[in-house]
C-alpha atoms as a PDB file:
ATOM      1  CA  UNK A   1       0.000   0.000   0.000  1.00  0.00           C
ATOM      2  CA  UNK A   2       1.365   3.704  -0.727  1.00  0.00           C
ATOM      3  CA  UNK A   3       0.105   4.350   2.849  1.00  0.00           C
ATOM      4  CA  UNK A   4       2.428   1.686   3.864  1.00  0.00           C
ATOM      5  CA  UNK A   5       5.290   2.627   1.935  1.00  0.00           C
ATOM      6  CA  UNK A   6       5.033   6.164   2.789  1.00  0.00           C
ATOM      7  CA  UNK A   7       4.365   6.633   6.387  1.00  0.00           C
ATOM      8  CA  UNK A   8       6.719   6.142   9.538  1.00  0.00           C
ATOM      9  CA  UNK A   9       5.851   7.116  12.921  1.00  0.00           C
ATOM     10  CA  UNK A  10       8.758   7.997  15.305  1.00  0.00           C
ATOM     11  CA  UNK A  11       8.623   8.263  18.940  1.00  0.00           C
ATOM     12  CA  UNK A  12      10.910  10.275  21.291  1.00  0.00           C
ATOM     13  CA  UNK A  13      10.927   9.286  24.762  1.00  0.00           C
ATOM     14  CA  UNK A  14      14.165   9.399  27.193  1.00  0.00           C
ATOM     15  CA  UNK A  15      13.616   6.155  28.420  1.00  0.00           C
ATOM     16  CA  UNK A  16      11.499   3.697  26.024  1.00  0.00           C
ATOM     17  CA  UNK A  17      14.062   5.361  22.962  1.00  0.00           C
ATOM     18  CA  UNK A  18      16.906   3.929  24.483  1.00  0.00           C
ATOM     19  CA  UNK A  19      16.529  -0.062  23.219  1.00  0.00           C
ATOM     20  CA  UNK A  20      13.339   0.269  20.817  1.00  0.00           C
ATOM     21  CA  UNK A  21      12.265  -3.468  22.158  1.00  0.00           C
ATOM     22  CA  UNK A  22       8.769  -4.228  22.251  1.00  0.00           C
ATOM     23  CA  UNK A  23       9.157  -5.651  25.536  1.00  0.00           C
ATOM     24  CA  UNK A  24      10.591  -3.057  27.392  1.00  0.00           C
ATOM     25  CA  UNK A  25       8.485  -0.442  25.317  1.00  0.00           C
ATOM     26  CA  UNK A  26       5.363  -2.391  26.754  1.00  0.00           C
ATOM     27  CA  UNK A  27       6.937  -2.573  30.113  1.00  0.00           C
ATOM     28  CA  UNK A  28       7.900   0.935  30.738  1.00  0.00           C
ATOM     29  CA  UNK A  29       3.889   1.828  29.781  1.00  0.00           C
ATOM     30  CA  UNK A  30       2.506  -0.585  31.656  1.00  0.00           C
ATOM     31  CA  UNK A  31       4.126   0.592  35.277  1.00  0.00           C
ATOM     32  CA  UNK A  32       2.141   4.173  34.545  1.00  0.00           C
ATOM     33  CA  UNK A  33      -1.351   2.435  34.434  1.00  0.00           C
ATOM     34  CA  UNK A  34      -3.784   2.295  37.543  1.00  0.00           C
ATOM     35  CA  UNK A  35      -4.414  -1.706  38.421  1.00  0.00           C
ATOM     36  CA  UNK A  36      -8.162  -1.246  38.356  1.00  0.00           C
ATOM     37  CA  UNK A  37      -7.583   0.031  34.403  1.00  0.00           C
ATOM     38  CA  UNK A  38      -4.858  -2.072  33.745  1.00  0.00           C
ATOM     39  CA  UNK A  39      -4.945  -3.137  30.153  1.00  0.00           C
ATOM     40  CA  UNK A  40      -4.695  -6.553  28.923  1.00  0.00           C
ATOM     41  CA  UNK A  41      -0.494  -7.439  29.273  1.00  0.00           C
ATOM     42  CA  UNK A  42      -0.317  -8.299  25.926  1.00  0.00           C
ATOM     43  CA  UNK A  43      -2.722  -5.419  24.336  1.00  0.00           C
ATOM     44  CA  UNK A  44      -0.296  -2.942  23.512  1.00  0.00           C
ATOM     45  CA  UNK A  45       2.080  -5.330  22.031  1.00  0.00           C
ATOM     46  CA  UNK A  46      -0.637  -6.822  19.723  1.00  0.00           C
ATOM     47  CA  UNK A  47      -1.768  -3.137  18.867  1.00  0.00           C
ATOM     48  CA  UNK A  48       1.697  -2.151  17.944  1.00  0.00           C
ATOM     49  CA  UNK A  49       2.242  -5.147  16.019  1.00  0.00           C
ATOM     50  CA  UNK A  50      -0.486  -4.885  14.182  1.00  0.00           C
ATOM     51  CA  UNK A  51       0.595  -1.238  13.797  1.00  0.00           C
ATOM     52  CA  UNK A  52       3.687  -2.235  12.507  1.00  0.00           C
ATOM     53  CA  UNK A  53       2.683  -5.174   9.988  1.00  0.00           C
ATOM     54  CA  UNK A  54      -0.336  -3.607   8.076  1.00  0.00           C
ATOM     55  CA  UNK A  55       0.874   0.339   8.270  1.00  0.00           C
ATOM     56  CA  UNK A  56       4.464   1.147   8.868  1.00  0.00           C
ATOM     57  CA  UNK A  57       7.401   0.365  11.286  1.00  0.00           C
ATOM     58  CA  UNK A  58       8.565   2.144  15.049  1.00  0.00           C
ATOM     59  CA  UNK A  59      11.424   4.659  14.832  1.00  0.00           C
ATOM     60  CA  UNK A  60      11.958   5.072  18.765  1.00  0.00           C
ATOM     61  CA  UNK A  61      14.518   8.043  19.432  1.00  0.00           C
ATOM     62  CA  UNK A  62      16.070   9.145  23.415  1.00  0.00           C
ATOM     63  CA  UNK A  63      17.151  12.184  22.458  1.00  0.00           C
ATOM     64  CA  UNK A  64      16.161  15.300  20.239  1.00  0.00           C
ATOM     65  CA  UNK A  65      19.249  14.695  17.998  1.00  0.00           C
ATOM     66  CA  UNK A  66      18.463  11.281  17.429  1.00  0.00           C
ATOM     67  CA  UNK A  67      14.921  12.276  16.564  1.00  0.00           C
ATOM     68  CA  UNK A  68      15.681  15.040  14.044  1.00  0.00           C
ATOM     69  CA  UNK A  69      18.206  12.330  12.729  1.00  0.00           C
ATOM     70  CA  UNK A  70      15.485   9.827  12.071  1.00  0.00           C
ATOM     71  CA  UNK A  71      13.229  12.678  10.677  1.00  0.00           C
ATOM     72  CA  UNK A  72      15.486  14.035   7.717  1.00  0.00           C
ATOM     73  CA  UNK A  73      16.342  10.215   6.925  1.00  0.00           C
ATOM     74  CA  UNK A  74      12.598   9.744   6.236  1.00  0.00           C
ATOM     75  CA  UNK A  75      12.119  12.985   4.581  1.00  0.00           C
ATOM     76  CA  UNK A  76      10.597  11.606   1.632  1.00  0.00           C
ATOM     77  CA  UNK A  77       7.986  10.014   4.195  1.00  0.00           C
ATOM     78  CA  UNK A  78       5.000  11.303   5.946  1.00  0.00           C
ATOM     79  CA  UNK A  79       5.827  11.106   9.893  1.00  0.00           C
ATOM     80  CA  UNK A  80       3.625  10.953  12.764  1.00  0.00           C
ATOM     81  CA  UNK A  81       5.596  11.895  15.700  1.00  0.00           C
ATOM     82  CA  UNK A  82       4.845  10.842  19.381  1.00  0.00           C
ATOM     83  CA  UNK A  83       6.781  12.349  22.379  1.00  0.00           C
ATOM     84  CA  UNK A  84       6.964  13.097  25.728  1.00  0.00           C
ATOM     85  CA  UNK A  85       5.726  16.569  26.775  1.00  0.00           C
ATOM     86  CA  UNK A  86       9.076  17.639  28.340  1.00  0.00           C
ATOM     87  CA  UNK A  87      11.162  17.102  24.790  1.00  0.00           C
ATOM     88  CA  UNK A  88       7.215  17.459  23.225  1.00  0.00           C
ATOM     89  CA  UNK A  89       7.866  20.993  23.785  1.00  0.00           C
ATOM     90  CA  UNK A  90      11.199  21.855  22.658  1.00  0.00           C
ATOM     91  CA  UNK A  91      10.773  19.730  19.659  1.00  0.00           C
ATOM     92  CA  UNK A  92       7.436  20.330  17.854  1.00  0.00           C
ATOM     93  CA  UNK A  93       7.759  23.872  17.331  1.00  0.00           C
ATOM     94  CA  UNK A  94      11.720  23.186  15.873  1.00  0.00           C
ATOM     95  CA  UNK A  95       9.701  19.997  13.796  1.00  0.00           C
ATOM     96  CA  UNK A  96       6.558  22.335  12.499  1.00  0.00           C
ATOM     97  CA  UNK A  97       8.952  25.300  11.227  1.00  0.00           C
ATOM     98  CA  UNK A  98      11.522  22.458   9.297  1.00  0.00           C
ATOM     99  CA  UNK A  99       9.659  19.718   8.383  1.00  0.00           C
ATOM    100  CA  UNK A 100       6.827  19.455   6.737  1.00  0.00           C
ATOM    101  CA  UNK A 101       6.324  15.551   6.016  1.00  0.00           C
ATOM    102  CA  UNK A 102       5.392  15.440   9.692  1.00  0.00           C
ATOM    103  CA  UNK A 103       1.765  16.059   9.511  1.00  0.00           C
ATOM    104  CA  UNK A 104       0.211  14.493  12.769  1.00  0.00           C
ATOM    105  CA  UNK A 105       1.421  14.790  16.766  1.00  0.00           C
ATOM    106  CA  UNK A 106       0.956  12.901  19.857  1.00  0.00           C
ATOM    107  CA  UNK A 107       2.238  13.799  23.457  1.00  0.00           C
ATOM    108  CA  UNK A 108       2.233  10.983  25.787  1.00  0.00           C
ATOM    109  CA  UNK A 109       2.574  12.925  29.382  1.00  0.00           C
ATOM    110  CA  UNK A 110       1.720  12.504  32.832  1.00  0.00           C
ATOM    111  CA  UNK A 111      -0.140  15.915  33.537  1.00  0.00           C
ATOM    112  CA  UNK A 112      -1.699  17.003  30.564  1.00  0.00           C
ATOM    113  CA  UNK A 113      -2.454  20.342  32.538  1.00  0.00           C
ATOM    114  CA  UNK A 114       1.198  20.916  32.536  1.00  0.00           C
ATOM    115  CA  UNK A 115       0.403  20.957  28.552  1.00  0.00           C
ATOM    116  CA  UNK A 116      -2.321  22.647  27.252  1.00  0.00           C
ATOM    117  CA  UNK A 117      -1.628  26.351  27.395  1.00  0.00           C
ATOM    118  CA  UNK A 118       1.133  24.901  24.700  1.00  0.00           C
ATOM    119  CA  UNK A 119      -0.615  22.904  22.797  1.00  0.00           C
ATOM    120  CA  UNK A 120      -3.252  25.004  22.053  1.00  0.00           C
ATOM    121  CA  UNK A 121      -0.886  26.760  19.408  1.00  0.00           C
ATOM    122  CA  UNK A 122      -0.936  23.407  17.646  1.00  0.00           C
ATOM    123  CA  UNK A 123      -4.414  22.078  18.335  1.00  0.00           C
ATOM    124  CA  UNK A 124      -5.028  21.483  14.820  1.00  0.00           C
ATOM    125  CA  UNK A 125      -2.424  18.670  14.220  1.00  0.00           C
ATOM    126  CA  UNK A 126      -1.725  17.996  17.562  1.00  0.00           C
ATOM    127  CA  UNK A 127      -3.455  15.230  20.563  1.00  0.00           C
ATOM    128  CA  UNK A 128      -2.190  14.643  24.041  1.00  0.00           C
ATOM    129  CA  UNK A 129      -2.867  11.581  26.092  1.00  0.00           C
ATOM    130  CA  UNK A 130      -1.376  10.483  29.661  1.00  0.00           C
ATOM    131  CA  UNK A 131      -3.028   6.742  29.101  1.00  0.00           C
ATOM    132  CA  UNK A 132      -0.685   4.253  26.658  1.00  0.00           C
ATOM    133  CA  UNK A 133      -3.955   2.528  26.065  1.00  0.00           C
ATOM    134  CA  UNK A 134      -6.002   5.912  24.601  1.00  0.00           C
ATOM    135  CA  UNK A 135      -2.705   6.904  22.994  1.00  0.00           C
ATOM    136  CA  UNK A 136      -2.390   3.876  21.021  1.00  0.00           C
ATOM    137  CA  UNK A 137      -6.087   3.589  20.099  1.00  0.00           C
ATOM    138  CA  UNK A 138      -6.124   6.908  18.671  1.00  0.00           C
ATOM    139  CA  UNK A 139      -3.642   6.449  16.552  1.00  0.00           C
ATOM    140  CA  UNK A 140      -4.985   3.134  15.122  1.00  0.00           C
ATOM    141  CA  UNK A 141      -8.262   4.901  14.905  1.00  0.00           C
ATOM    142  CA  UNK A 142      -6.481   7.746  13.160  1.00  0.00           C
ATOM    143  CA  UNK A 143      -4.786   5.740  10.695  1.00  0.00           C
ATOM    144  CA  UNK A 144      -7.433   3.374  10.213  1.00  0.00           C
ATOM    145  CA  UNK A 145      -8.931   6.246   8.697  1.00  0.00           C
ATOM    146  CA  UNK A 146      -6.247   7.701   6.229  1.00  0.00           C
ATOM    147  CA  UNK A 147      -6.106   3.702   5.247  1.00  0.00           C
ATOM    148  CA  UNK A 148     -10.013   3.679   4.136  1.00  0.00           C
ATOM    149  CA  UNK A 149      -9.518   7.200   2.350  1.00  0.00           C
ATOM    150  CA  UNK A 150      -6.896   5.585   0.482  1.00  0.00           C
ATOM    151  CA  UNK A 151      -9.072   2.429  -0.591  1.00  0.00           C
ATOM    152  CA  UNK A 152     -11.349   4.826  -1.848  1.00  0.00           C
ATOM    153  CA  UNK A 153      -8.619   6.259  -4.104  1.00  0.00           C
ATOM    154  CA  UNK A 154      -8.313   2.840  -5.245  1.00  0.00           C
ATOM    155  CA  UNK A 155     -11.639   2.286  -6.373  1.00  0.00           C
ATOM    156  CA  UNK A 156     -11.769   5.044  -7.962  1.00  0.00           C
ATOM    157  CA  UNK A 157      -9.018   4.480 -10.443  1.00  0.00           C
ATOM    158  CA  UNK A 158     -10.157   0.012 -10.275  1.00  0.00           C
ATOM    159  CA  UNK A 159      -7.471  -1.252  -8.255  1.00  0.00           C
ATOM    160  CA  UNK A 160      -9.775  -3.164  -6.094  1.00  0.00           C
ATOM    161  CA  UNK A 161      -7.343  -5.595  -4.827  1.00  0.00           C
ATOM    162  CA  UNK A 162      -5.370  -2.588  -2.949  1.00  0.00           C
ATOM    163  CA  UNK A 163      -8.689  -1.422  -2.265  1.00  0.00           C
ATOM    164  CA  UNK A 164      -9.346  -4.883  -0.566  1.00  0.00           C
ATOM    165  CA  UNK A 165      -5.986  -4.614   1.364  1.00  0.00           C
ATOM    166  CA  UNK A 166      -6.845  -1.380   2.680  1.00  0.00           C
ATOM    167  CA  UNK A 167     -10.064  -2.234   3.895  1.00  0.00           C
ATOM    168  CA  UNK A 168      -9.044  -5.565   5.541  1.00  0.00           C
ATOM    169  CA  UNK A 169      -6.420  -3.818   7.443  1.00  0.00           C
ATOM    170  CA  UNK A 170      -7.912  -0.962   8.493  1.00  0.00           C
ATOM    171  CA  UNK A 171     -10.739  -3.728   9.818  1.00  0.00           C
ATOM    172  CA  UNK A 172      -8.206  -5.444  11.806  1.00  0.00           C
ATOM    173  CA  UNK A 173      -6.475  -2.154  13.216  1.00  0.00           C
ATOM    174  CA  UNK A 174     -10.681  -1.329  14.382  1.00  0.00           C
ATOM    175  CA  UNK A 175     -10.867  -4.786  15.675  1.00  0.00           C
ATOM    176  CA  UNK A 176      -7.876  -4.528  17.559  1.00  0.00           C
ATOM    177  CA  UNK A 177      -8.055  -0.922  18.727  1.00  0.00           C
ATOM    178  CA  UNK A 178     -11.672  -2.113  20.239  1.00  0.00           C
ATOM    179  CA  UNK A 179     -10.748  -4.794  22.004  1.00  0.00           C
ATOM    180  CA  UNK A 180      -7.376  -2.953  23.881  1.00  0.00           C
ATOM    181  CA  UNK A 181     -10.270   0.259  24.941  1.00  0.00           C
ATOM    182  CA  UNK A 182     -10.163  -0.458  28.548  1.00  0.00           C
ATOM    183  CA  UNK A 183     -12.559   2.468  28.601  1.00  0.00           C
ATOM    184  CA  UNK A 184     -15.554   0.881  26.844  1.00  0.00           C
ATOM    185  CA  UNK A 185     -15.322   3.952  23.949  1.00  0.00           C
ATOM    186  CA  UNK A 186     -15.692   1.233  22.083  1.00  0.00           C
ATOM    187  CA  UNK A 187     -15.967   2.606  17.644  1.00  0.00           C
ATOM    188  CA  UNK A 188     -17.881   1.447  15.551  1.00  0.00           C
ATOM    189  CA  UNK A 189     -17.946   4.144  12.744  1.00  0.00           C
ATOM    190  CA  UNK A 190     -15.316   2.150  10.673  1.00  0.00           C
ATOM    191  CA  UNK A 191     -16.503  -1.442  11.127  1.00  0.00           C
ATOM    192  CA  UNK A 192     -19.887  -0.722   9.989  1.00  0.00           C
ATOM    193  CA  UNK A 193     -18.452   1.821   6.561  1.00  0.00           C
ATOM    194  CA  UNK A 194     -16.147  -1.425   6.579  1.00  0.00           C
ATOM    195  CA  UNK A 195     -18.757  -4.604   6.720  1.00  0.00           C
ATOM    196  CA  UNK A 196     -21.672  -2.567   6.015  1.00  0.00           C
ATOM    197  CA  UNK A 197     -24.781  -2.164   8.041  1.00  0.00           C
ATOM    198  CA  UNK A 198     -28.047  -2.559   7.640  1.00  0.00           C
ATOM    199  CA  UNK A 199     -28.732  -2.067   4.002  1.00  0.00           C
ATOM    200  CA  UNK A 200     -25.905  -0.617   3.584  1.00  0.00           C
ATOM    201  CA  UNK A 201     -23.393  -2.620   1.934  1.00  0.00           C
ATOM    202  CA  UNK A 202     -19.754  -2.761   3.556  1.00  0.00           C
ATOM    203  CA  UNK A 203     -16.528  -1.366   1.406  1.00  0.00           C
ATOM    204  CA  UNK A 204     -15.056  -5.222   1.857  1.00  0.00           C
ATOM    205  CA  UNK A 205     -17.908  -6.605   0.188  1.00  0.00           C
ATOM    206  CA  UNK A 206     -17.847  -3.783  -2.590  1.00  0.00           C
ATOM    207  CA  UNK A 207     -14.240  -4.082  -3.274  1.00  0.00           C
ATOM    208  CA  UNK A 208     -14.707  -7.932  -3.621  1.00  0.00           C
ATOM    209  CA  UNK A 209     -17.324  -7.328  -6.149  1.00  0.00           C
ATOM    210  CA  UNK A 210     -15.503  -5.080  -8.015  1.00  0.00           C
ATOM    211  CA  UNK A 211     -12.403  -7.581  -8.225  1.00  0.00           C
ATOM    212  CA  UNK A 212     -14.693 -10.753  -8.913  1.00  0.00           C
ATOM    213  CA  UNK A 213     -16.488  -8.532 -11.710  1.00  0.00           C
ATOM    214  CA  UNK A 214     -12.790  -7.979 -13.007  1.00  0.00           C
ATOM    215  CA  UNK A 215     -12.025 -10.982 -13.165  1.00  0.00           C
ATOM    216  CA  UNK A 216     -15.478 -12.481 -14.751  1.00  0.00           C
ATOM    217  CA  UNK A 217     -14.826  -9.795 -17.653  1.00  0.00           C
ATOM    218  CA  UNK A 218     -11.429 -11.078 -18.020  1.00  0.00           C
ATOM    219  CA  UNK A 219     -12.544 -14.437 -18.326  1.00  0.00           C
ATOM    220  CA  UNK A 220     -14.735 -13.239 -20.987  1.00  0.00           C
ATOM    221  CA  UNK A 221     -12.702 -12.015 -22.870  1.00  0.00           C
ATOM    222  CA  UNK A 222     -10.121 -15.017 -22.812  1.00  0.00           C
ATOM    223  CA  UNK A 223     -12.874 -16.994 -24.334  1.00  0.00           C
END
């Protein structure tokens, strides 16, 4: 997918930045939750994953250098960035003036208070969070999104089989997100545009029938 191929997200954090393991990453997020909203252990790691396989790879940075390293390496990708709010606020305003390709932010703090008289100079591209669990939902919710807007590119121009990939991932990043909410906000915007509802038949199923119609014509004509 062009999505795939074109996107990176890269997260500075002091601490997590320093190995870029899954483990550790999953660790050092889940000491910060309350026990009575503790997330599943292995939620965030499946979320990521699934981040990771259908949409685009990690980049985790500890330091502001290391992060404006990783950003001109990609510039010929669009970057979502995700910090701290300490380096949050040095860095976005340095990021916003330089470099374009980085359309989206996320701050993952502990007091968002301590954060909004800044981020209300960026409130258009810009979310905060001080829950792993609503951080990483939002972003799969986010992306999910971009992913069906591209499908629809697809069909436009009869590529239903990237169409089809589209749609089936951003399903499983819904799917996924859902079931990690430890918050019951449960979405269902995307599943039912995605499977359809009602009489209202799903983008799957269309892209399916576009492909087998495709291919029936094809066959046609081979005859």
């Amino acid at each position: 997918m062009a999505l795939a191929n074109g996107l990176r997200f890269i997260w500075l954090d002091k601490y997590i930045g320093r190995d870029g393991e899954y483990e550790a990453f999953k660790s050092r997020f889940q000491n910060t939750l309350e026990e009575a909203a503790a997330v599943p252990p292995d939620a965030i790691n499946v979320l990521i994953w699934a981040m990771e396989q259908n949409i685009a790879p990690f980049l985790f940075a500890h330091t502001p250098a290391q992060a404006a390293t990783l950003i001109e390496a990609h510039n010929d990708k669009q970057i979502i960035f995700i910090s701290s709010g300490s380096l949050g606020q040095y860095m976005i305003p340095f990021i916003s003036a330089f470099y374009t390709h980085v359309y989206k932010f996320f701050i993952f703090c502990g007091e968002i208070a301590n954060y909004v008289a800044f981020g209300l100079n960026y409130r258009s591209c810009l979310q905060m969070f001080d829950h792993e669990a609503d951080l990483l939902v939002r972003l799969a919710r986010d992306i999910s999104e971009d992913i069906i807007k591209e499908g629809l590119l697809y069909m436009v121009v009869n590529e239903p089989e990237n169409a089809l990939k589209c749609f089936e991932h951003s399903l499983s990043l819904n799917v996924k997100a859902n079931q990690m909410s430890n918050r019951g906000d449960h979405c269902f915007i995307y599943l039912k545009q995605l499977n359809g509802h009602g009489n209202s038949i799903g983008l799957i199923q269309k892209a399916k029938d576009m492909l087998n119609q495709r291919q029936k014509q094809s066959e046609e004509r081979d005859e």
